[in-house]
C-alpha atoms as a PDB file:
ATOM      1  CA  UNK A   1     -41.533  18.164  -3.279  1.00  0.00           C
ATOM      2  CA  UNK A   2     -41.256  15.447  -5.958  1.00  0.00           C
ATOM      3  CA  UNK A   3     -37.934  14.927  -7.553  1.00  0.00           C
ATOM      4  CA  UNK A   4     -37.391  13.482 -10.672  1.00  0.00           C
ATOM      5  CA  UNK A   5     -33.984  12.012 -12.517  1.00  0.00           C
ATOM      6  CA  UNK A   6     -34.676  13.923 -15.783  1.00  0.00           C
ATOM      7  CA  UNK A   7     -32.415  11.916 -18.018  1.00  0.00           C
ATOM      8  CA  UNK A   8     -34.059   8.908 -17.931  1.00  0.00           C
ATOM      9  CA  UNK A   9     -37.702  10.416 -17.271  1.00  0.00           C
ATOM     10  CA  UNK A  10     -40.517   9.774 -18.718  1.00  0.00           C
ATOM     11  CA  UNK A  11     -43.294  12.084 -19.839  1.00  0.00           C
ATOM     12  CA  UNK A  12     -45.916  10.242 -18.986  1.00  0.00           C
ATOM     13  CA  UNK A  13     -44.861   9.728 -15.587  1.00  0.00           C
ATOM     14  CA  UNK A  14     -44.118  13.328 -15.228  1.00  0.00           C
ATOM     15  CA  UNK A  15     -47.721  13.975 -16.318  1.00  0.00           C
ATOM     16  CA  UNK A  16     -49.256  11.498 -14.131  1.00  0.00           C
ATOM     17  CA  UNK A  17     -47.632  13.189 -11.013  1.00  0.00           C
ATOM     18  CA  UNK A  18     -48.394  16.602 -12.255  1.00  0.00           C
ATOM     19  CA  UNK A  19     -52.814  15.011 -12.173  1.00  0.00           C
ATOM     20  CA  UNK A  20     -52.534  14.163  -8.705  1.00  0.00           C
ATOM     21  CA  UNK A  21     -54.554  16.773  -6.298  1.00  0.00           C
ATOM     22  CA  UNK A  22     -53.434  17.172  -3.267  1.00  0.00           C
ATOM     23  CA  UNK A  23     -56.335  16.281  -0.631  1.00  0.00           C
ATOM     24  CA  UNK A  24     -55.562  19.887   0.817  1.00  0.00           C
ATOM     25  CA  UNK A  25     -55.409  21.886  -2.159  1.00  0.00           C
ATOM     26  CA  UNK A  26     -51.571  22.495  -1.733  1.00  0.00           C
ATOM     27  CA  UNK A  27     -49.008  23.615  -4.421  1.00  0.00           C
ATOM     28  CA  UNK A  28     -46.676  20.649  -5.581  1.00  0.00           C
ATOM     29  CA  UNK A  29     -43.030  21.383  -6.601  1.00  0.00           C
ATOM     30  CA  UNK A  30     -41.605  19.432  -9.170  1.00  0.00           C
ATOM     31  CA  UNK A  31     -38.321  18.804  -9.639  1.00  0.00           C
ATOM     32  CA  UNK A  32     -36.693  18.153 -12.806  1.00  0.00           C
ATOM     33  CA  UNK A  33     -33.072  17.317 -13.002  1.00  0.00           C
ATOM     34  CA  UNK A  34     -30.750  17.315 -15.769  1.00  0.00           C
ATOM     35  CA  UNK A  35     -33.500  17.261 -18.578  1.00  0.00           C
ATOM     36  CA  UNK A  36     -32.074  18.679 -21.502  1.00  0.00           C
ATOM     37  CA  UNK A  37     -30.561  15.601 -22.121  1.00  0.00           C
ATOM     38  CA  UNK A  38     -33.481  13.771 -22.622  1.00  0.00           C
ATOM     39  CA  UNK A  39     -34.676  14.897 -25.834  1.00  0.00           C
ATOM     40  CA  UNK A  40     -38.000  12.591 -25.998  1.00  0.00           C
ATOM     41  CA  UNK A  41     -39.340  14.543 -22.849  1.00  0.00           C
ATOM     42  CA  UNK A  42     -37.964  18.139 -23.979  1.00  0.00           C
ATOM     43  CA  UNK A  43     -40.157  17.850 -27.294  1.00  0.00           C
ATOM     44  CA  UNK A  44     -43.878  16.179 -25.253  1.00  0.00           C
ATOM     45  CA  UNK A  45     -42.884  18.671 -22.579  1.00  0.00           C
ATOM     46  CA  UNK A  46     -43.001  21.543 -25.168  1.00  0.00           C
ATOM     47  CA  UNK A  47     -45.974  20.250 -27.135  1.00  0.00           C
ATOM     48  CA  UNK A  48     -48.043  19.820 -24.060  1.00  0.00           C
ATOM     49  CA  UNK A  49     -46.797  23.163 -22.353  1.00  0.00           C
ATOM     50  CA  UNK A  50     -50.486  24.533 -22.580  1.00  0.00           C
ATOM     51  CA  UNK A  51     -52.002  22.050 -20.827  1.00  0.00           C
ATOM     52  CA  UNK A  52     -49.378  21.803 -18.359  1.00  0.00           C
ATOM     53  CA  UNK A  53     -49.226  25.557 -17.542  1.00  0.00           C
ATOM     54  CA  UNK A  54     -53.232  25.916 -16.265  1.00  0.00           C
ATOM     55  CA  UNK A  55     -51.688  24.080 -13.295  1.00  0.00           C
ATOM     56  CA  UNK A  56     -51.008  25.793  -9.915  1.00  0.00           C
ATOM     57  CA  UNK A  57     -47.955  23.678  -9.294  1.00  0.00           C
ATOM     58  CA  UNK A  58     -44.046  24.639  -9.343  1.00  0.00           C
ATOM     59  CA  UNK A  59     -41.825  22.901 -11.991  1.00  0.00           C
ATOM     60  CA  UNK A  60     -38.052  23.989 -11.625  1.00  0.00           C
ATOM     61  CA  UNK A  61     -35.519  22.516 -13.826  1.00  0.00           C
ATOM     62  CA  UNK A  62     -32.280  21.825 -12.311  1.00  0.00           C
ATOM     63  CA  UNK A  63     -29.275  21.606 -14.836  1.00  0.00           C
ATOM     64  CA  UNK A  64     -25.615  20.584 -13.207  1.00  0.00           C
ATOM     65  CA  UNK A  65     -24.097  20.448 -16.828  1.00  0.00           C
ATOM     66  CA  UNK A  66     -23.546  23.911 -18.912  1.00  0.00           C
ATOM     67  CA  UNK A  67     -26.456  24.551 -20.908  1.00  0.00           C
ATOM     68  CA  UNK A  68     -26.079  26.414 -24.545  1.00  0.00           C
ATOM     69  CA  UNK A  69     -27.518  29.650 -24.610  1.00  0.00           C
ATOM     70  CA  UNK A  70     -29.231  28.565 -28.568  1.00  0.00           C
ATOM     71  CA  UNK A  71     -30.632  25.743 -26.811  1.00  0.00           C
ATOM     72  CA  UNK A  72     -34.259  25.796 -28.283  1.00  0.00           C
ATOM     73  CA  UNK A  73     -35.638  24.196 -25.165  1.00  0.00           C
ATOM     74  CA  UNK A  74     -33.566  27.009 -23.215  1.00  0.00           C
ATOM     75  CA  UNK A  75     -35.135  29.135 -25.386  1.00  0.00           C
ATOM     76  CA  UNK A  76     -38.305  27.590 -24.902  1.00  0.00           C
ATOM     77  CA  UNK A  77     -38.294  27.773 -21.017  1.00  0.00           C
ATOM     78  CA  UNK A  78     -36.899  30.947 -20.694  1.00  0.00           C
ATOM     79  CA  UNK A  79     -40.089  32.586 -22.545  1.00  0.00           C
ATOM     80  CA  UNK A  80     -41.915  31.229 -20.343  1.00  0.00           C
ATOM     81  CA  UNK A  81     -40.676  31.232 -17.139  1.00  0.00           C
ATOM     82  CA  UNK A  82     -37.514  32.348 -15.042  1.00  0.00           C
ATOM     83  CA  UNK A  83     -34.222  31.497 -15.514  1.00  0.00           C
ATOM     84  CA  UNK A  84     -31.372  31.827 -12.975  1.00  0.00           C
ATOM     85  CA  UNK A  85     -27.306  30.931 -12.955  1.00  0.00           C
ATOM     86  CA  UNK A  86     -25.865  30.331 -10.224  1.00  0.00           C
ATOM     87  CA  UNK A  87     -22.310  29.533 -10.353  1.00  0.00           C
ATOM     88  CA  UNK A  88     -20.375  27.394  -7.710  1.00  0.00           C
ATOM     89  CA  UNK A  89     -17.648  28.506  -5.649  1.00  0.00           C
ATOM     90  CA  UNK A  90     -14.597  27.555  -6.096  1.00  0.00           C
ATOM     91  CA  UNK A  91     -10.606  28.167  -5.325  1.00  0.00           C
ATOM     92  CA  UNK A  92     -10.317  31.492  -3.648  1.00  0.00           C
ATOM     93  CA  UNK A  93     -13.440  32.496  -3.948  1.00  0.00           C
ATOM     94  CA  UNK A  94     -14.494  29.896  -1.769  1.00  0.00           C
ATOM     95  CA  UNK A  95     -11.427  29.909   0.431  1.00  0.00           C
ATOM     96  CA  UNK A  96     -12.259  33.886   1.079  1.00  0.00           C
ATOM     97  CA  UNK A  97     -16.303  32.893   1.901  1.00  0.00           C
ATOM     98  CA  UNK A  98     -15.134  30.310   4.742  1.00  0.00           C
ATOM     99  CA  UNK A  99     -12.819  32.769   6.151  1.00  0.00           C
ATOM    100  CA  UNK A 100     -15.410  35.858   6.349  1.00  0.00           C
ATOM    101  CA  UNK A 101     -18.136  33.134   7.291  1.00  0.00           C
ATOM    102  CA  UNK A 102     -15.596  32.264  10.409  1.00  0.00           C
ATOM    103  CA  UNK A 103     -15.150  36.028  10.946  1.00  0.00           C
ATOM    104  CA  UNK A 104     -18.982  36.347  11.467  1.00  0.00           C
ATOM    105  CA  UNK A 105     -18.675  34.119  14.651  1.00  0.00           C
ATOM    106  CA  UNK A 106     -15.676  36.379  15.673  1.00  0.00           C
ATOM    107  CA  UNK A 107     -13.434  33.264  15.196  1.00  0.00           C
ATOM    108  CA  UNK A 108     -10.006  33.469  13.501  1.00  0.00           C
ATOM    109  CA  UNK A 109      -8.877  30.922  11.048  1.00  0.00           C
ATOM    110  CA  UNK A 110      -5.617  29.930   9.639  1.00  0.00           C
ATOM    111  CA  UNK A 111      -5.443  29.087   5.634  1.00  0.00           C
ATOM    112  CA  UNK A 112      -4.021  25.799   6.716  1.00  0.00           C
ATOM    113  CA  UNK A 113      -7.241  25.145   8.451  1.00  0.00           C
ATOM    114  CA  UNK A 114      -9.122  26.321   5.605  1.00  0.00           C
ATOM    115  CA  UNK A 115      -7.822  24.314   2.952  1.00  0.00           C
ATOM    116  CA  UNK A 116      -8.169  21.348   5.129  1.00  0.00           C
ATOM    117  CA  UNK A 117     -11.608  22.237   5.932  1.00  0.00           C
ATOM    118  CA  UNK A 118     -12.620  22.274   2.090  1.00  0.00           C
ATOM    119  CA  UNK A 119     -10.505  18.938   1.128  1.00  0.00           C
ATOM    120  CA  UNK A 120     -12.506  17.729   3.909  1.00  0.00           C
ATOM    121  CA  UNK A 121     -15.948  18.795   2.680  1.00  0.00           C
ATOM    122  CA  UNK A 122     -15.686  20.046  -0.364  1.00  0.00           C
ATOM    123  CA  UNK A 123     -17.637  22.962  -1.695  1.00  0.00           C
ATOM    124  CA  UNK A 124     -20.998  21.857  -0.200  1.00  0.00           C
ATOM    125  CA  UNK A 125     -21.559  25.520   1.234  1.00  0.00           C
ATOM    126  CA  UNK A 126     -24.264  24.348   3.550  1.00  0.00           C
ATOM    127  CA  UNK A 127     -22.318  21.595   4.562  1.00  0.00           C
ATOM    128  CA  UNK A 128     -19.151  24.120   5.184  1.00  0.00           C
ATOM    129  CA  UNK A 129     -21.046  26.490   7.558  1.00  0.00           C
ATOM    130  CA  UNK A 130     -22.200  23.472   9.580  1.00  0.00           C
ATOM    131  CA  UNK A 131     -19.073  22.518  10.215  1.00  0.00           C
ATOM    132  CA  UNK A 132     -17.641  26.514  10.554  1.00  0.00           C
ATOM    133  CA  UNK A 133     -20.527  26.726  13.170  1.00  0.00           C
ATOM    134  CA  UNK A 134     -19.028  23.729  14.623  1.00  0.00           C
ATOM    135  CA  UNK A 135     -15.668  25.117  14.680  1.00  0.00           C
ATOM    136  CA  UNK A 136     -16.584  28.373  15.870  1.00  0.00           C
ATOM    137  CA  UNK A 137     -17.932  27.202  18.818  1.00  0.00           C
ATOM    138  CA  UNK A 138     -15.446  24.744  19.772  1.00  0.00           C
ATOM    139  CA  UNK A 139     -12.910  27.537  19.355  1.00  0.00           C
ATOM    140  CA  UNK A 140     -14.837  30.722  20.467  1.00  0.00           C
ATOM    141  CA  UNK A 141     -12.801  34.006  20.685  1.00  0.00           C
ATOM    142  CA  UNK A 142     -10.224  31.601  19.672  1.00  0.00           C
ATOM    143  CA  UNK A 143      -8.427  30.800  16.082  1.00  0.00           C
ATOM    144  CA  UNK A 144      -9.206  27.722  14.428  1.00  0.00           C
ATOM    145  CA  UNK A 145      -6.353  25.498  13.143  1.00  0.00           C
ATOM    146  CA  UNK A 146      -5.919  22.449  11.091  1.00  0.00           C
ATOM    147  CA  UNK A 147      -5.555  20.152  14.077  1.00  0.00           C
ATOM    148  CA  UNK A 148      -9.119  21.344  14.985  1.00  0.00           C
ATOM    149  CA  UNK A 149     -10.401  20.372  12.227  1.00  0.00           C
ATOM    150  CA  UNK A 150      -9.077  17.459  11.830  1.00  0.00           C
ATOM    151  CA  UNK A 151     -10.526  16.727  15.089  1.00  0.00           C
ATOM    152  CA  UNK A 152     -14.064  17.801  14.582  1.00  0.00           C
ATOM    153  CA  UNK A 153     -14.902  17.250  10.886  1.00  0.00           C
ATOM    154  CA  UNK A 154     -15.156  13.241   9.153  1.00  0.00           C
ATOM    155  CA  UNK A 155     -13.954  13.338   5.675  1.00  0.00           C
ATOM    156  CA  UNK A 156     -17.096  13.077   3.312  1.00  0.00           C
ATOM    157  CA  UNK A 157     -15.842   9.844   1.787  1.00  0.00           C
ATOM    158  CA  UNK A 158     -19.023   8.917   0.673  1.00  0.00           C
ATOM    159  CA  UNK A 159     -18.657  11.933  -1.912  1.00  0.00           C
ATOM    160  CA  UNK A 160     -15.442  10.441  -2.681  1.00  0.00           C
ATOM    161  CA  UNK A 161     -16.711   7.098  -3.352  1.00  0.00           C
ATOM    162  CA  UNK A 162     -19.507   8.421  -6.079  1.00  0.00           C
ATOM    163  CA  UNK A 163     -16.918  10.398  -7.588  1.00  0.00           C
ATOM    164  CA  UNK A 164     -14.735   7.329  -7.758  1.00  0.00           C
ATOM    165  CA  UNK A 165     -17.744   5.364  -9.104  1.00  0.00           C
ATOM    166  CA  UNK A 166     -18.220   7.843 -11.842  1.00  0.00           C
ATOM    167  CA  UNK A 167     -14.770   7.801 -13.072  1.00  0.00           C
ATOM    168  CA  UNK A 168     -14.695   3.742 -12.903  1.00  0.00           C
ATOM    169  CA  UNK A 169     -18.003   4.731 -15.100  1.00  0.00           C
ATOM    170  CA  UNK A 170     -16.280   6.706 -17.405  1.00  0.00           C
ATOM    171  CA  UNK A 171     -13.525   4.177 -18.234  1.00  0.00           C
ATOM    172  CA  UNK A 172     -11.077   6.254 -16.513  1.00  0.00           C
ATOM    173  CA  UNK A 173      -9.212   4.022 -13.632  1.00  0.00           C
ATOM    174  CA  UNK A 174      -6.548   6.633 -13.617  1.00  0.00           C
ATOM    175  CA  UNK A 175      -8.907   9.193 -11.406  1.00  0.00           C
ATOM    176  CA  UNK A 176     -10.515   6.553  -9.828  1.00  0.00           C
ATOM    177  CA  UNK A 177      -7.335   5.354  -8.275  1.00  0.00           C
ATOM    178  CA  UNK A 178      -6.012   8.865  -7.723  1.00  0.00           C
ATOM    179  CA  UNK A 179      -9.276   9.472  -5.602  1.00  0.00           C
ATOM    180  CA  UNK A 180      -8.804   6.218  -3.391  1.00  0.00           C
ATOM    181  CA  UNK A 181      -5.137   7.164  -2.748  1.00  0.00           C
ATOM    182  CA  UNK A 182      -6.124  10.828  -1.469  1.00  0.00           C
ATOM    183  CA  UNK A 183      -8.418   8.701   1.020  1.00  0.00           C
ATOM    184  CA  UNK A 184      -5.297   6.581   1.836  1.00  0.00           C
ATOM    185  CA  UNK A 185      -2.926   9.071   2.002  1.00  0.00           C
ATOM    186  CA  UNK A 186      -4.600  10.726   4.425  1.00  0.00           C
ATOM    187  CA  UNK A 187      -5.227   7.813   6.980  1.00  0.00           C
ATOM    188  CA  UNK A 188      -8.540   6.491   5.887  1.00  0.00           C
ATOM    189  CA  UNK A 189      -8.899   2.753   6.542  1.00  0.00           C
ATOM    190  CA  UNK A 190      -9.180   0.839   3.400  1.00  0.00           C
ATOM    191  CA  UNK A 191     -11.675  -1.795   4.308  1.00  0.00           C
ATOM    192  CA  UNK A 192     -13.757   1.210   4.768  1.00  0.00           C
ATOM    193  CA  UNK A 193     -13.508   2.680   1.714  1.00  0.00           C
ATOM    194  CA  UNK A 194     -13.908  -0.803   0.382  1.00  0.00           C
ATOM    195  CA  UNK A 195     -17.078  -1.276   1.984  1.00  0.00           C
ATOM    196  CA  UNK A 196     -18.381   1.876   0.860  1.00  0.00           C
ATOM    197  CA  UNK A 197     -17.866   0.949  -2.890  1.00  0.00           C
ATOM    198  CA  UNK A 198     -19.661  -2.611  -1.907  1.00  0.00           C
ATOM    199  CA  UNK A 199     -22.833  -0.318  -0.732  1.00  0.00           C
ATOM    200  CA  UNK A 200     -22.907   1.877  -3.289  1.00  0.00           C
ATOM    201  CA  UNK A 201     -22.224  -0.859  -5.922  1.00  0.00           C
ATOM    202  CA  UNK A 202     -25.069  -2.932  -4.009  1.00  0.00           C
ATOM    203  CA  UNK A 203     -27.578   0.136  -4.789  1.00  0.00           C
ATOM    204  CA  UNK A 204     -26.580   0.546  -8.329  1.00  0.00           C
ATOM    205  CA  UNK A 205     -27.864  -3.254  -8.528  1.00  0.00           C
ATOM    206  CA  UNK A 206     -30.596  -2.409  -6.880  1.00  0.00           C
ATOM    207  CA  UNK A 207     -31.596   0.679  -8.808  1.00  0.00           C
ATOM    208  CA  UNK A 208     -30.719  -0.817 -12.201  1.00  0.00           C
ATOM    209  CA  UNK A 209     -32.973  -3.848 -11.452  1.00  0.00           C
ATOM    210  CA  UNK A 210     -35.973  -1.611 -11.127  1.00  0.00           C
ATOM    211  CA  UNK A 211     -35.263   0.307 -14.266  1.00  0.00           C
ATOM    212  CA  UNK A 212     -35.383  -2.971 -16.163  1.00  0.00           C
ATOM    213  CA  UNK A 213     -38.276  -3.376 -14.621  1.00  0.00           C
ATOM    214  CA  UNK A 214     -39.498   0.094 -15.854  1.00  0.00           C
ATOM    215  CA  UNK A 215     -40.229   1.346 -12.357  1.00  0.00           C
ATOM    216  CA  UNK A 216     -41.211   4.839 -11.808  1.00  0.00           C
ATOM    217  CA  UNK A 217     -38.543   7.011 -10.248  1.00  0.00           C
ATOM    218  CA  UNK A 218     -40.802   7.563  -7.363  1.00  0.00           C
ATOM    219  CA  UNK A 219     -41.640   4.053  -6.640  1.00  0.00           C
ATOM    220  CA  UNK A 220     -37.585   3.578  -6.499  1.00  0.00           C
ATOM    221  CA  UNK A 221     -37.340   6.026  -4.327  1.00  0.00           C
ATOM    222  CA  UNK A 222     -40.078   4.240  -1.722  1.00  0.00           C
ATOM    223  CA  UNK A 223     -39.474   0.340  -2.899  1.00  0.00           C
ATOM    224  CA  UNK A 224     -35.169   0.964  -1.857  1.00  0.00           C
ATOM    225  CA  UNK A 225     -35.899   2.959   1.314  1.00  0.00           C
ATOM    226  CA  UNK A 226     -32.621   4.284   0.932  1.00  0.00           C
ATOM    227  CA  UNK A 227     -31.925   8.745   1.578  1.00  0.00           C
ATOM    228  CA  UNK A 228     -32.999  10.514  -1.258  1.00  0.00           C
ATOM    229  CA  UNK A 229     -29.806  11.719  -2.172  1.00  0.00           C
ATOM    230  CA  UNK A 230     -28.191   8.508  -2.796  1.00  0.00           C
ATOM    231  CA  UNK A 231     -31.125   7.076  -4.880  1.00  0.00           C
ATOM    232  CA  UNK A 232     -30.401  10.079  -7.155  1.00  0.00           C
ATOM    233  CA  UNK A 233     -27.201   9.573  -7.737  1.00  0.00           C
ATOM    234  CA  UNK A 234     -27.453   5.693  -7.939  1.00  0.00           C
ATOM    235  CA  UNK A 235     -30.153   6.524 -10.723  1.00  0.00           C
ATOM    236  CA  UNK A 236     -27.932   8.717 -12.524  1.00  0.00           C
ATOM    237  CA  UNK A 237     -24.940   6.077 -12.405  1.00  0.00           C
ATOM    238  CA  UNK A 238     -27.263   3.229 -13.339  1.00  0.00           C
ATOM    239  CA  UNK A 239     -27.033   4.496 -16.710  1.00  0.00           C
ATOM    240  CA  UNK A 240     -23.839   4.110 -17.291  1.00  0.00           C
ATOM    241  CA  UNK A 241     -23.393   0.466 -16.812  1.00  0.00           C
ATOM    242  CA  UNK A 242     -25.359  -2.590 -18.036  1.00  0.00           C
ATOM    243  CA  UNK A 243     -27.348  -5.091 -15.687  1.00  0.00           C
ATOM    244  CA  UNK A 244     -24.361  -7.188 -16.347  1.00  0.00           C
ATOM    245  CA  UNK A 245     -21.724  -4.839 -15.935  1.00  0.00           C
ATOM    246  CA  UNK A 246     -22.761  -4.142 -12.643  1.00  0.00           C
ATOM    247  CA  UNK A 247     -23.463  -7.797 -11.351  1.00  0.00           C
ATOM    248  CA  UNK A 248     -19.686  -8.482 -12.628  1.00  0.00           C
ATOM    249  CA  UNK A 249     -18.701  -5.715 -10.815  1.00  0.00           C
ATOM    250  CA  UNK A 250     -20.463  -6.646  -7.336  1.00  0.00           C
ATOM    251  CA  UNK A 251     -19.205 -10.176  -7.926  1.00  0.00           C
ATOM    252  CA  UNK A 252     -15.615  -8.949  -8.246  1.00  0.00           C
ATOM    253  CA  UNK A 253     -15.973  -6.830  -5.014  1.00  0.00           C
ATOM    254  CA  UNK A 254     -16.738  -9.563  -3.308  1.00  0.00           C
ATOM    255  CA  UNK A 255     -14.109 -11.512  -4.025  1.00  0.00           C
ATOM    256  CA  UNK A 256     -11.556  -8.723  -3.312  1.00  0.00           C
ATOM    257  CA  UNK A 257     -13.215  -8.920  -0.003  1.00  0.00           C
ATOM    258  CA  UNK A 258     -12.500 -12.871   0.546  1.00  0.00           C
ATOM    259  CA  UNK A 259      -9.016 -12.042  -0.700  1.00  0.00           C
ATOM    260  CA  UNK A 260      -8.577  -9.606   1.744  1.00  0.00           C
ATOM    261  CA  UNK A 261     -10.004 -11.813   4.777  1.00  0.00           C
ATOM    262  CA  UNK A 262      -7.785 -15.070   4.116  1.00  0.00           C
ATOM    263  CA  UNK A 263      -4.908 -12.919   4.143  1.00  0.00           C
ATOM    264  CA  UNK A 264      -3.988 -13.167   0.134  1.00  0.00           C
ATOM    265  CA  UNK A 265      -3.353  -9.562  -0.419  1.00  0.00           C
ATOM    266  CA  UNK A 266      -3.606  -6.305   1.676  1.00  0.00           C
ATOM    267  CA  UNK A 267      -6.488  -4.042   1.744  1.00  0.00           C
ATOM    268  CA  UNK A 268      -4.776  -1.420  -0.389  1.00  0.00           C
ATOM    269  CA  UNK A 269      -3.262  -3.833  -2.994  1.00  0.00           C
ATOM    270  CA  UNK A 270      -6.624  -4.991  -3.084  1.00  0.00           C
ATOM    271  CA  UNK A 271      -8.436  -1.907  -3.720  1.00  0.00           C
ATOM    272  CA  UNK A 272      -6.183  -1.285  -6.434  1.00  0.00           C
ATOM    273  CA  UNK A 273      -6.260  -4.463  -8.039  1.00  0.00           C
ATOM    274  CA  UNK A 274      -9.921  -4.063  -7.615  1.00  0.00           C
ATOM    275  CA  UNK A 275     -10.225  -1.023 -10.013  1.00  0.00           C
ATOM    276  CA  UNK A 276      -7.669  -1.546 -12.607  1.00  0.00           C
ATOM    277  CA  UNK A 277      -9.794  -4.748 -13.240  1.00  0.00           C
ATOM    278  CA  UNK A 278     -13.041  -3.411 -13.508  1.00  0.00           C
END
C-alpha cells in the first residue's frame, strides 16, 4: 500500500507511482487522502482518467471532511467507481457498541467504566476492542469498573497533543489550552505533555523542511523514519504554518523548557504561557 497526503499531492508524482511494476506482477493500492481539496490534481486526475483506468491497481480516496453531494469530482468518481459512507461513532452510539462488545466476552461493564474507557481512547474502534479484550480478560466472568481501567489503559495523549497542535494551528489557544488542562486535570505529568509537543513540533520542522525542498511524500516517509501515522499527520499540519512559524515555535519550546529546569516557572504555568504566546 502507498499512501499519499492528497492536499498537497502532486499529479505527477501520483502518476509516477501508479508506472512502477511490481517485479511480481502484484496489485498496488493507492491511497489518496483528503483530495478534493486539491483542485490542480482533481482536474489532471480527471483528464487523464483513461489512461489511468487500463491499470490493474486499486486507487481509494479517503475523505475525513464532508464532501458535497454536487461535487463534480464526486460526481466524477462516483461514475466510475464505488462510493461508500461510513459514519463514525459517536455519543451513545458508541457508548452502547463498547458495552455489547464487553458483553461478547461475557464481561459486565459499568457506564462509569465506559465513559472513562472512551475519554481514554477515544473513538478509535480498533483501538477500543484492544483494550475491551484487555479488560475482558483481566476481569473474566467479572464486571469491569473505572478503577480497572484506569489501571490497564494509558491515555492516548499523543492524540491529544495533534489535536492541540491543530487548534494552536487554527489560531484558537482557547481549545488548545482546554485540551492540555483535560491532560492535567486528570494527573498527567506536564513535562510529558511538554515533551510531546517538542517531538511533534520537531517533526513538523522536519516535514516542512522537505516540502521546501519539494520532496515526494514517499521519500518523507523513508528520509524521517518516523511511523507512518505520524508522518501523515505532520504532513497535513505542515501546511498550516510557515518554515518560520514553526522554527519560532520550536525555539520558544525550548526555552519554556530552560525556564522550567532553572526553576523560573512551573511546568503548568509554563505550558500555558507556552501557548497563549504562540
Amino acid at each position: 500500500m502507498t499512501y499519499f497526503d492528497g492536499e498537497n499531492l502532486k499529479f505527477d508524482d501520483f502518476k509516477d507511482e501508479m508506472r512502477q511494476v511490481s517485479m511480481f506482477g502484484e496489485k498496488k493500492l493507492l491511497v489518496l487522502s483528503n483530495v478534493f481539496a486539491n483542485q490542480d490534481f482533481k482536474e489532471k486526475f480527471s483528464e487523464n482518467f483513461k489512461e489511468l483506468s487500463e491499470t490493474k491497481d486499486v486507487v481509494l480516496f479517503y475523505e475525513t471532511d464532508k464532501v458535497l453531494a454536487k461535487d463534480k469530482f464526486f460526481t466524477f468518481l462516483k461514475n466510475k467507481g464505488k462510493v461508500q459512507l461510513f459514519s463514525p461513532l459517536g455519543g451513545e452510539k458508541l457508548k452502547a457498541w463498547v458495552k455489547q462488545e464487553f458483553l461478547k466476552f461475557e464481561v459486565g461493564v459499568s457506564q462509569e467504566a465506559i465513559a472513562k474507557l472512551i475519554d481514554f481512547t477515544g473513538s478509535d474502534l480498533w483501538l477500543l476492542f484492544n483494550e475491551i479484550m484487555k479488560l475482558a480478560n483481566y476481569k473474566r466472568g467479572g464486571k469491569v469498573d473505572s478503577k480497572d481501567v484506569i489501571l490497564l489503559t494509558n491515555p492516548k495523549i499523543e492524540t491529544a497533543i495533534f489535536k492541540t497542535i491543530d487548534a494552536i494551528s487554527q489560531k484558537d489557544k482557547k481549545q488548545a489550552l482546554s485540551l492540555i488542562h483535560q491532560h492535567l486535570g486528570k494527573g498527567d505529568n506536564p513535562l510529558y505533555l511538554l515533551s510531546m509537543i517538542n517531538f511533534q513540533f520537531r517533526n513538523l520542522l522536519i516535514v516542512k523542511d522537505l516540502i521546501e525542498k519539494n520532496e515526494p511524500y514517499y521519500l518523507i516517509l523513508k528520509t524521517t523514519q518516523l511511523h507512518p501515522f505520524i508522518v501523515r499527520k505532520s504532513y497535513q499540519q505542515a501546511s498550516k504554518f510557515t518554515f518560520a512559524e514553526l522554527k519560532k515555535i520550536y525555539q520558544e519550546i525550548f526555552q519554556v523548557d530552560l525556564d522550567i529546569k532553572t526553576g523560573k516557572v512551573s511546568p503548568e504555568t509554563a505550558l500555558d504561557l507556552l501557548i497563549a504566546g504562540i
